[in-house]
C-alpha atoms as a PDB file:
ATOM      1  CA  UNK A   1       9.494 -38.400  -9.964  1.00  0.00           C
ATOM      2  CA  UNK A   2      11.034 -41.361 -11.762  1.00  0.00           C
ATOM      3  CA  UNK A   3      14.720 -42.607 -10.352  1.00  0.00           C
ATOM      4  CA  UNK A   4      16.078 -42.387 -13.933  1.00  0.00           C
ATOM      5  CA  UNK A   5      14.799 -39.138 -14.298  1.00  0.00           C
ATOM      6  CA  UNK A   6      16.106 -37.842 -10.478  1.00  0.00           C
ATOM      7  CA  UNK A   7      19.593 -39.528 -10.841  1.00  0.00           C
ATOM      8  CA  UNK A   8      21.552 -37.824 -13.149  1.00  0.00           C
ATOM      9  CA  UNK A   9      20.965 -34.644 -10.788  1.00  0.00           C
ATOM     10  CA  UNK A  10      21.760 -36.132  -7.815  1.00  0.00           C
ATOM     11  CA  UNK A  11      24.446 -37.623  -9.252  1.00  0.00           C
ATOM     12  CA  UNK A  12      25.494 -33.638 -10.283  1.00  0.00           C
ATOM     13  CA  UNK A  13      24.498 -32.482  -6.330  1.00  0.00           C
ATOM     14  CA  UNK A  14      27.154 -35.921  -4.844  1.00  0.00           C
ATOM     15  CA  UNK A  15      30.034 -34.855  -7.019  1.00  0.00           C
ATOM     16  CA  UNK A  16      29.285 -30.747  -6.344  1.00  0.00           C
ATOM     17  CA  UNK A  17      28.990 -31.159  -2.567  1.00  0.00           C
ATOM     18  CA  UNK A  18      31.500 -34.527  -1.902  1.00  0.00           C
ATOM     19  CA  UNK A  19      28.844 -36.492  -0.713  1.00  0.00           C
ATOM     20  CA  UNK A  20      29.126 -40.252  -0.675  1.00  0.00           C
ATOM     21  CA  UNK A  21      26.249 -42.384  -2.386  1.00  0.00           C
ATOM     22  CA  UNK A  22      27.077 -44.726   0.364  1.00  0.00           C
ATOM     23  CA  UNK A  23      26.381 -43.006   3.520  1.00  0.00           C
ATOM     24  CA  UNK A  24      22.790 -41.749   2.065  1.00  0.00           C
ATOM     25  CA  UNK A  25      22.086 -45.477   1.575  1.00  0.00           C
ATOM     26  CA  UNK A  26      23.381 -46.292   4.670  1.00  0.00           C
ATOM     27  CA  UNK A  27      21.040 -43.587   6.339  1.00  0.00           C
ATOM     28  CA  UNK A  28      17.639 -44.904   3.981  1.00  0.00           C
ATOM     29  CA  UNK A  29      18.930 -48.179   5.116  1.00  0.00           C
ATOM     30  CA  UNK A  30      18.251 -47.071   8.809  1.00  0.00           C
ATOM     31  CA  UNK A  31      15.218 -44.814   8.389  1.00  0.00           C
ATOM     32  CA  UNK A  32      13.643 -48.275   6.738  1.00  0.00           C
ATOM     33  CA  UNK A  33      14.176 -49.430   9.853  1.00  0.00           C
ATOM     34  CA  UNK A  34      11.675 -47.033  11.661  1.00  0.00           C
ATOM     35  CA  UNK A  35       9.270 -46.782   8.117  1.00  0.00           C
ATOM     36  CA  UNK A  36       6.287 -48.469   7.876  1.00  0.00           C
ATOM     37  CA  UNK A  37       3.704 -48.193   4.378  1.00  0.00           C
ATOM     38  CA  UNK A  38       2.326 -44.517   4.612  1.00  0.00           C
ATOM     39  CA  UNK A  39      -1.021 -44.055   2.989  1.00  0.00           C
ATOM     40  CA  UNK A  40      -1.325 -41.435   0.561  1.00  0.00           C
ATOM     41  CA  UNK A  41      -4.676 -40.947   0.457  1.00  0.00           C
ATOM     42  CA  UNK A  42      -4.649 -37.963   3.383  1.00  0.00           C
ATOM     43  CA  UNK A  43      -2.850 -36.160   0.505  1.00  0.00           C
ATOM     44  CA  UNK A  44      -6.114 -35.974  -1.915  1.00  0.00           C
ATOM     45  CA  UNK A  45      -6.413 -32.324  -0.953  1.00  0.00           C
ATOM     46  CA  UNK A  46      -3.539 -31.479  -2.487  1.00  0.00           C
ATOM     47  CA  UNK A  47      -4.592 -32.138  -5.974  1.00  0.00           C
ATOM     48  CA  UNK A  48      -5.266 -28.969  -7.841  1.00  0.00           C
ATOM     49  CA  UNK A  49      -5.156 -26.849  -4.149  1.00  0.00           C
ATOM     50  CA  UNK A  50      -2.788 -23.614  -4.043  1.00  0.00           C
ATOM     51  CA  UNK A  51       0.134 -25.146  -1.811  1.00  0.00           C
ATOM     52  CA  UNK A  52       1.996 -23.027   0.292  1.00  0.00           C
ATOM     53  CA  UNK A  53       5.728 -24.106   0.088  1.00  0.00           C
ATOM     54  CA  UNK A  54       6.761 -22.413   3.686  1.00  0.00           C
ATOM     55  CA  UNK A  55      10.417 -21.491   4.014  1.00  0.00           C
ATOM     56  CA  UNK A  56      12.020 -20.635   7.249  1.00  0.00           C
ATOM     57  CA  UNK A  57      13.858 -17.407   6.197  1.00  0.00           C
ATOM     58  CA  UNK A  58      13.776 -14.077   7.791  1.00  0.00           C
ATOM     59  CA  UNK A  59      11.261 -12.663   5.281  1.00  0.00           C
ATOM     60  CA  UNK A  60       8.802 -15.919   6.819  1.00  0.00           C
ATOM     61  CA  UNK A  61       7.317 -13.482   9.749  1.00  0.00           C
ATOM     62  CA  UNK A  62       6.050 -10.983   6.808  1.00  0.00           C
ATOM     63  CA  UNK A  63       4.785 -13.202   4.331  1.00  0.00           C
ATOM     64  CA  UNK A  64       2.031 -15.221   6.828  1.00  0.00           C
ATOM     65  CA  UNK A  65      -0.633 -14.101   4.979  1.00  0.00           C
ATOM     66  CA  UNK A  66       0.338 -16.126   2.261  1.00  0.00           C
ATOM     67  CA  UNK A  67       0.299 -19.388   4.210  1.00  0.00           C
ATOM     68  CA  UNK A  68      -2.640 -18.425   5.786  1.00  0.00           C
ATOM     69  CA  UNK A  69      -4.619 -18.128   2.656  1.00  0.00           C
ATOM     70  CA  UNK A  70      -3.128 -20.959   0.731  1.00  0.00           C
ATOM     71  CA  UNK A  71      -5.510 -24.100   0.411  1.00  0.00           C
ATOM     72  CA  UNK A  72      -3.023 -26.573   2.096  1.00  0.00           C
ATOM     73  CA  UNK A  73       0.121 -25.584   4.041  1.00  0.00           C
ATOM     74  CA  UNK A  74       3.503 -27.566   3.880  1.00  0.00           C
ATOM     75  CA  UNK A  75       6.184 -26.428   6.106  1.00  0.00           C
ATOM     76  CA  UNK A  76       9.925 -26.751   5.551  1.00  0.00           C
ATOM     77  CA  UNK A  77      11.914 -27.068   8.927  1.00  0.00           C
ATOM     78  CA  UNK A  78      11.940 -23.959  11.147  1.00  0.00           C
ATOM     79  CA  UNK A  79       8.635 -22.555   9.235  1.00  0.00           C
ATOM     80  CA  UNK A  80       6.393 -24.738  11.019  1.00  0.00           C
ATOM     81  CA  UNK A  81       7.317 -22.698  14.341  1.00  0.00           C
ATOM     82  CA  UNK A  82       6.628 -19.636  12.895  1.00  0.00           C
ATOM     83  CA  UNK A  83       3.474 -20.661  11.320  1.00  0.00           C
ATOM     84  CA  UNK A  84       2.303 -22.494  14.573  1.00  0.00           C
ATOM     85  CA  UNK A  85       3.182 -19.207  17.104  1.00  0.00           C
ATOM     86  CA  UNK A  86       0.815 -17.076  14.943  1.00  0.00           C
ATOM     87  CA  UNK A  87      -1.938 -19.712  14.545  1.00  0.00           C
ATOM     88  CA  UNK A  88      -1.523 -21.246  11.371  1.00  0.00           C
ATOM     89  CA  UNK A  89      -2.218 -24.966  10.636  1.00  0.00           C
ATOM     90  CA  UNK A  90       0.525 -26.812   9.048  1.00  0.00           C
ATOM     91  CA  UNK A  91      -0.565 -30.043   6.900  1.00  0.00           C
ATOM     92  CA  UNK A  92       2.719 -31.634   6.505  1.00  0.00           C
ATOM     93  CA  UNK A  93       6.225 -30.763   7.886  1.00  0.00           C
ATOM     94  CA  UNK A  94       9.313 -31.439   5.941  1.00  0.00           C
ATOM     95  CA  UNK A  95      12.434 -32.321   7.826  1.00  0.00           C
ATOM     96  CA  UNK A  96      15.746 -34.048   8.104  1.00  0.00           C
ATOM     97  CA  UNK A  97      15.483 -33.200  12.213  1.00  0.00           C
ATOM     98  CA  UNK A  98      18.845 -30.834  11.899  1.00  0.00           C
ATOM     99  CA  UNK A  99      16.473 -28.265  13.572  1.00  0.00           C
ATOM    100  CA  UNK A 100      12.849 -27.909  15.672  1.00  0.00           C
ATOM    101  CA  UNK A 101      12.777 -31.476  16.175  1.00  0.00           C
ATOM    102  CA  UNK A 102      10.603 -31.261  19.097  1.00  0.00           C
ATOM    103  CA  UNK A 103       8.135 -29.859  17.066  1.00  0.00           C
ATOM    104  CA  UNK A 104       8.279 -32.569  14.388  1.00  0.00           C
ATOM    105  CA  UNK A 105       7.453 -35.347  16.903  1.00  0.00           C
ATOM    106  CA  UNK A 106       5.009 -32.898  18.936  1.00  0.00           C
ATOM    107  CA  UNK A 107       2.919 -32.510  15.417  1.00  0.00           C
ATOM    108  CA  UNK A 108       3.068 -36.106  14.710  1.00  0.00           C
ATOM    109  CA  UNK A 109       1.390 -36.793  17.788  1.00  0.00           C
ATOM    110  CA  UNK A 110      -1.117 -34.385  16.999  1.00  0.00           C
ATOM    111  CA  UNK A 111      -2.241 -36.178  13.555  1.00  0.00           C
ATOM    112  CA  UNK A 112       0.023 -34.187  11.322  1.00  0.00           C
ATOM    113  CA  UNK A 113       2.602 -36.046   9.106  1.00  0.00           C
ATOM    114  CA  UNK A 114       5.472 -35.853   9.036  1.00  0.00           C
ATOM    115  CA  UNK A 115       7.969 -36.219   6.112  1.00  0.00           C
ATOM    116  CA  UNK A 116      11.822 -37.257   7.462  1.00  0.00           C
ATOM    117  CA  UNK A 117      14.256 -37.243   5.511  1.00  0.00           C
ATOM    118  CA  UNK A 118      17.187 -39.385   5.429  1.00  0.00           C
ATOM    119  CA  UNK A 119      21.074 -38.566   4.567  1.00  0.00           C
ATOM    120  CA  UNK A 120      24.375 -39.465   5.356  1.00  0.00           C
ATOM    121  CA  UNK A 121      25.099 -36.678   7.722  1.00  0.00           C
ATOM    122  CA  UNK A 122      22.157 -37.071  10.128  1.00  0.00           C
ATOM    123  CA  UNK A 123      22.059 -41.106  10.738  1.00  0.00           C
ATOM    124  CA  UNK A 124      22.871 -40.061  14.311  1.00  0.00           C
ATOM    125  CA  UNK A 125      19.188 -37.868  14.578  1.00  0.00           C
ATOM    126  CA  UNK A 126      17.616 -40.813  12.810  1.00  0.00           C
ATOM    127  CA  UNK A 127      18.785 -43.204  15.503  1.00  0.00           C
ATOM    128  CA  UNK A 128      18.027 -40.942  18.506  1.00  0.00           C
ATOM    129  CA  UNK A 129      14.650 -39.262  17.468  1.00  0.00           C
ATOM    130  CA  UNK A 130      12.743 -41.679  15.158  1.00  0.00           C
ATOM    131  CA  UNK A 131      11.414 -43.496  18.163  1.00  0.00           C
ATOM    132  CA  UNK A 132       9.972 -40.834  19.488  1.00  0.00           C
ATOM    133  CA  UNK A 133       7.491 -40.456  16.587  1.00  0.00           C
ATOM    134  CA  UNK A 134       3.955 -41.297  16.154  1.00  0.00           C
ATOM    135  CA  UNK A 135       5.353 -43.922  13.399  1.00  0.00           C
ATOM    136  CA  UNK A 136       2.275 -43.654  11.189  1.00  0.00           C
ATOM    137  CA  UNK A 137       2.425 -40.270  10.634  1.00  0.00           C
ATOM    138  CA  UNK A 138       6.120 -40.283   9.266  1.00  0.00           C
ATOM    139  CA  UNK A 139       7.285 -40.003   5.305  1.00  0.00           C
ATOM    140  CA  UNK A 140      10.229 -41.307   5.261  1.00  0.00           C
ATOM    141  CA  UNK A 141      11.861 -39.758   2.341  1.00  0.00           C
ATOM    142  CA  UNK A 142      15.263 -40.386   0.584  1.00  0.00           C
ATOM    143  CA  UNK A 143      17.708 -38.935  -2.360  1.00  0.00           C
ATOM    144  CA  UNK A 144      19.302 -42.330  -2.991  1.00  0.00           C
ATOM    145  CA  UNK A 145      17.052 -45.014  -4.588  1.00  0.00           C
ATOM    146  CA  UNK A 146      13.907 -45.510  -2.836  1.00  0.00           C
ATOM    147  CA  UNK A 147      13.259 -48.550  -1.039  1.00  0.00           C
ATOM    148  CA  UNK A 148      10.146 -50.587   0.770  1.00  0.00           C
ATOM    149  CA  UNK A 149       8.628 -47.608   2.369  1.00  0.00           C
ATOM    150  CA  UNK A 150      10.816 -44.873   1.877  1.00  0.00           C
ATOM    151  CA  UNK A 151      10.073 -42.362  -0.994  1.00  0.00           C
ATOM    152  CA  UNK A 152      12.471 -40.673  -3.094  1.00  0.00           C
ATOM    153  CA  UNK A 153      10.146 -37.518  -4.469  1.00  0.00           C
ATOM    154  CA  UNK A 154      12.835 -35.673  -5.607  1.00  0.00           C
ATOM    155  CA  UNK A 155      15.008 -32.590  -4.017  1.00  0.00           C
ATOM    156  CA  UNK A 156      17.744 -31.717  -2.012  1.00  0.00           C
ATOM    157  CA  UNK A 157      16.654 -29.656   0.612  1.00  0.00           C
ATOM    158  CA  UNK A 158      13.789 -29.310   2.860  1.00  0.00           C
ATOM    159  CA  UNK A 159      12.714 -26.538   1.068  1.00  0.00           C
ATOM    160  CA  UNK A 160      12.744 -27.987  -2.699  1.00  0.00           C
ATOM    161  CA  UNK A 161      11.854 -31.157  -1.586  1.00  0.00           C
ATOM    162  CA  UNK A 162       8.138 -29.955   0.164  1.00  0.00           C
ATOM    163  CA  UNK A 163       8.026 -28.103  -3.309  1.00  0.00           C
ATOM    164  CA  UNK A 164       8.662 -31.285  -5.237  1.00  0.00           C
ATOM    165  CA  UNK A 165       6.170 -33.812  -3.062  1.00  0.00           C
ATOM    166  CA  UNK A 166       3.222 -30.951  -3.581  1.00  0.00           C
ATOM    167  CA  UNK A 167       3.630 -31.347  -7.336  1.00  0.00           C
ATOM    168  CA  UNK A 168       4.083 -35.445  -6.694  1.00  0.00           C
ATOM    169  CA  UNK A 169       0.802 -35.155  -5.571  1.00  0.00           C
ATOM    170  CA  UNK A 170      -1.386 -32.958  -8.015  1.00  0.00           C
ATOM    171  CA  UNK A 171      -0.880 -29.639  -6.193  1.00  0.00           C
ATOM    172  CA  UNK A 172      -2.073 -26.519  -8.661  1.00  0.00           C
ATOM    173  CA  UNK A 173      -0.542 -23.397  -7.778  1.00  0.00           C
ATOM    174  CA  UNK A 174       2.554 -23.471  -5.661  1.00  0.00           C
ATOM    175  CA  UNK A 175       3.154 -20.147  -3.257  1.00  0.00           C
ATOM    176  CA  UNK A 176       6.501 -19.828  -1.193  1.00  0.00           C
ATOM    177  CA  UNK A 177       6.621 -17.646   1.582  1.00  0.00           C
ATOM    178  CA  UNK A 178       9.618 -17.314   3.506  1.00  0.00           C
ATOM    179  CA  UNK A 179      12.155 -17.862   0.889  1.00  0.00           C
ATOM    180  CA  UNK A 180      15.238 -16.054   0.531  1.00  0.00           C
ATOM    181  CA  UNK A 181      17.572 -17.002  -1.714  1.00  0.00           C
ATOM    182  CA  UNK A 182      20.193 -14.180  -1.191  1.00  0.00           C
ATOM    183  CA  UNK A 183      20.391 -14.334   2.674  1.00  0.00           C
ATOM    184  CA  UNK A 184      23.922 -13.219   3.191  1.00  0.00           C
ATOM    185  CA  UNK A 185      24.038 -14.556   6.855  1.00  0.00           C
ATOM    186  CA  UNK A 186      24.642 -17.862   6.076  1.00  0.00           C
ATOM    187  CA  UNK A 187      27.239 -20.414   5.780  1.00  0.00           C
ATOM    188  CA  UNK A 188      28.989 -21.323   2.658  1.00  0.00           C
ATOM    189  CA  UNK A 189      27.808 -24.619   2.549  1.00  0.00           C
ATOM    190  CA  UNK A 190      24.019 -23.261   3.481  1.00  0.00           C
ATOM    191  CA  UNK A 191      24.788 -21.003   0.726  1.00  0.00           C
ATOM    192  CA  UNK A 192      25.599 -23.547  -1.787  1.00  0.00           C
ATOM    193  CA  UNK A 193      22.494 -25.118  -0.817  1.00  0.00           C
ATOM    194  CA  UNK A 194      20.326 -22.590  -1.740  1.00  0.00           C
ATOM    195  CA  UNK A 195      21.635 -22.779  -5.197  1.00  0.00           C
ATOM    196  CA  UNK A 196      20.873 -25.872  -5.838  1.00  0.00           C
ATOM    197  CA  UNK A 197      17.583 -24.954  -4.819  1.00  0.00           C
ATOM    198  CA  UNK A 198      17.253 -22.054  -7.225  1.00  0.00           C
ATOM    199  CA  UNK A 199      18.434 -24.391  -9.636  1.00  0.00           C
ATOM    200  CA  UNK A 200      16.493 -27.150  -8.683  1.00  0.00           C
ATOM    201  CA  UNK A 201      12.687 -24.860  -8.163  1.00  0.00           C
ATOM    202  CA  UNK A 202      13.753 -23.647 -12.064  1.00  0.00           C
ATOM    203  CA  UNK A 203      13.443 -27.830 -12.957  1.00  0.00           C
ATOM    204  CA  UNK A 204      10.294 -28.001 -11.194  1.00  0.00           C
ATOM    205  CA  UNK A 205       8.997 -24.765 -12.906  1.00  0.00           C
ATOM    206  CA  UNK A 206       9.736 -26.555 -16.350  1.00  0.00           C
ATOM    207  CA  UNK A 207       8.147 -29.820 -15.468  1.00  0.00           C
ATOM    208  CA  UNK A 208       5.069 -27.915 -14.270  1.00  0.00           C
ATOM    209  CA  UNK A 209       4.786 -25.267 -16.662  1.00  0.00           C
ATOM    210  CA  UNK A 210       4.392 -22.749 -14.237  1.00  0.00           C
ATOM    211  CA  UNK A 211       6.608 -19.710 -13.144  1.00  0.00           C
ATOM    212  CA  UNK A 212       7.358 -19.092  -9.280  1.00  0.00           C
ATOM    213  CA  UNK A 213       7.546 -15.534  -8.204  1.00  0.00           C
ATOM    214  CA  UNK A 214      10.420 -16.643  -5.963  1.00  0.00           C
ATOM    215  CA  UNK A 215      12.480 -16.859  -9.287  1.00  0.00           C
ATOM    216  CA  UNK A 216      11.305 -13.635 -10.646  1.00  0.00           C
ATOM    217  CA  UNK A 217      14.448 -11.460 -11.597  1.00  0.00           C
ATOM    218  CA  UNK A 218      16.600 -14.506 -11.313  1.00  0.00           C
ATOM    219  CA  UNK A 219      16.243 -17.110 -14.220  1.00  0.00           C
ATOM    220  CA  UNK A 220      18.725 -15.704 -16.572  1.00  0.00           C
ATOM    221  CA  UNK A 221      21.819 -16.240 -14.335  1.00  0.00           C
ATOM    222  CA  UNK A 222      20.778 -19.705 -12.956  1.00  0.00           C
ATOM    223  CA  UNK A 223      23.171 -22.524 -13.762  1.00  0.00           C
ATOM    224  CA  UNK A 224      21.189 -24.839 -15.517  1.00  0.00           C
ATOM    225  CA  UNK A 225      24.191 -27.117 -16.535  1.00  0.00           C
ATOM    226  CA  UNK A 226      22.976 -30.425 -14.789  1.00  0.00           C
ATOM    227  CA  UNK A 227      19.243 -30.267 -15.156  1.00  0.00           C
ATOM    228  CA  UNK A 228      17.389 -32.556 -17.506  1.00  0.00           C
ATOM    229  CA  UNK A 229      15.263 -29.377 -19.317  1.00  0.00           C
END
C-alpha cells in the first residue's frame, strides 16, 4: 500500500470519526520508540497461501474449521483466544492491545509476531504494555505516515488491517471466519467501525480481483463514496 494511495481514505475515516491526525502521530511517534527493523522474510509463506483473516465475532466458535484448514492463520484481537482454546496455531496476531493483551505478549514470547498497532486513543496501552514484549517479534503498524520501523499497510481496524497485510504480502485466497458485520450488540461507534470495514474489505476486493464471501449479499448498498475504485 502506497501513502498516496492510503491517504485520501484515511483522510475520509479522520473527518467521519473526529479523529485528530495529530494524536495518531503522536502515538507512531511513541510506538517508534519501542520498534525496532522487523524482518519480513518469516512472512514468505504467505505468498500465494489461503489466509485465514480470523475475526473475533460470535459466529468465530462455528467457523474453526475454516482457520483450521487455511494455509496460514492471522488473528484479529479476541480471535486468537478462541483459536488458541481449541488448538489452533495462530501465525500472526493483529492488535492495538484494547483487548487480550496478555495473550499478545504471551504469543510473542512464544515466537509468534505480533503486529501492534498504534492510534491516538491507546498511547496509554502503548506506554504500559510495549515493554513487556518480546521486541523482535512486534509489527509496529500505523494509519498516519509510516516512519523508521513502523508500517502503514493500510486499514482501520484490526480486522481489515490483518486482511490488508495478507495481501501486502502475496497471500492468494483470503477466508474470514468470525466476521459479522451486522452484530446488533454493539456500540455505535463499534458499529461505525464495522462499516468502514465493509467498505474498506470492498477496496481490497477491487485491488485483488477477488470476491469475499463475507460481502456476499452486501455490495450493492455499500457506501463507496471515499474509496479510490
Amino acid at each position: 500500500m502506497q501513502l498516496a494511495e492510503w491517504e485520501p481514505v484515511y483522510e475520509a475515516i479522520l473527518r467521519e470519526f473526529g479523529f485528530g491526525r495529530s494524536a495518531d502521530e503522536r502515538a507512531r511517534d511513541i510506538l517508534a520508540e519501542y520498534a525496532t527493523p522487523f524482518s519480513f522474510d518469516r512472512f514468505a509463506e504467505l505468498s500465494g497461501a489461503t489466509v485465514a483473516i480470523a475475526g473475533g465475532g460470535p459466529s468465530m466458535e462455528h467457523e474453526t474449521a475454516v482457520a483450521e484448514t487455511a494455509e496460514v492463520v492471522v488473528a484479529a484481537s479476541v480471535a486468537a483466544d478462541l483459536l488458541l482454546e481449541v488448538g489452533i496455531d495462530i501465525d500472526l496476531m493483529v492488535t492495538d492491545l484494547d483487548k487480550n493483551v496478555e495473550t499478545a505478549i504471551d504469543l510473542s514470547h512464544a515466537g509468534v509476531p505480533v503486529a501492534v498497532h498504534a492510534h491516538g486513543d491507546n498511547i496509554p496501552a502503548l506506554r504500559e504494555y510495549l515493554p513487556e514484549f518480546e521486541q523482535g517479534q512486534v509489527l509496529a503498524t500505523t494509519q498516519a505516515a509510516p516512519s523508521e520501523s513502523v508500517y502503514n499497510f493500510g486499514g482501520f481496524t484490526d480486522g481489515d488491517r490483518a486482511a490488508f497485510l495478507a495481501d501486502e504480502f502475496g497471500a492468494g485466497e483470503l477466508r474470514f471466519p468470525g466476521w459479522d458485520l451486522d452484530d446488533e450488540d454493539v456500540a455505535p461507534m463499534k458499529r461505525q467501525k464495522l462499516d468502514w470495514a465493509e467498505r474498506l474489505l470492498y477496496w481490497l476486493e477491487h485491488r485483488r480481483g477477488e470476491e469475499f464471501d463475507i460481502l456476499d449479499g452486501r455490495r450493492e448498498r455499500i457506501d463507496t463514496t471515499d474509496l479510490p475504485l
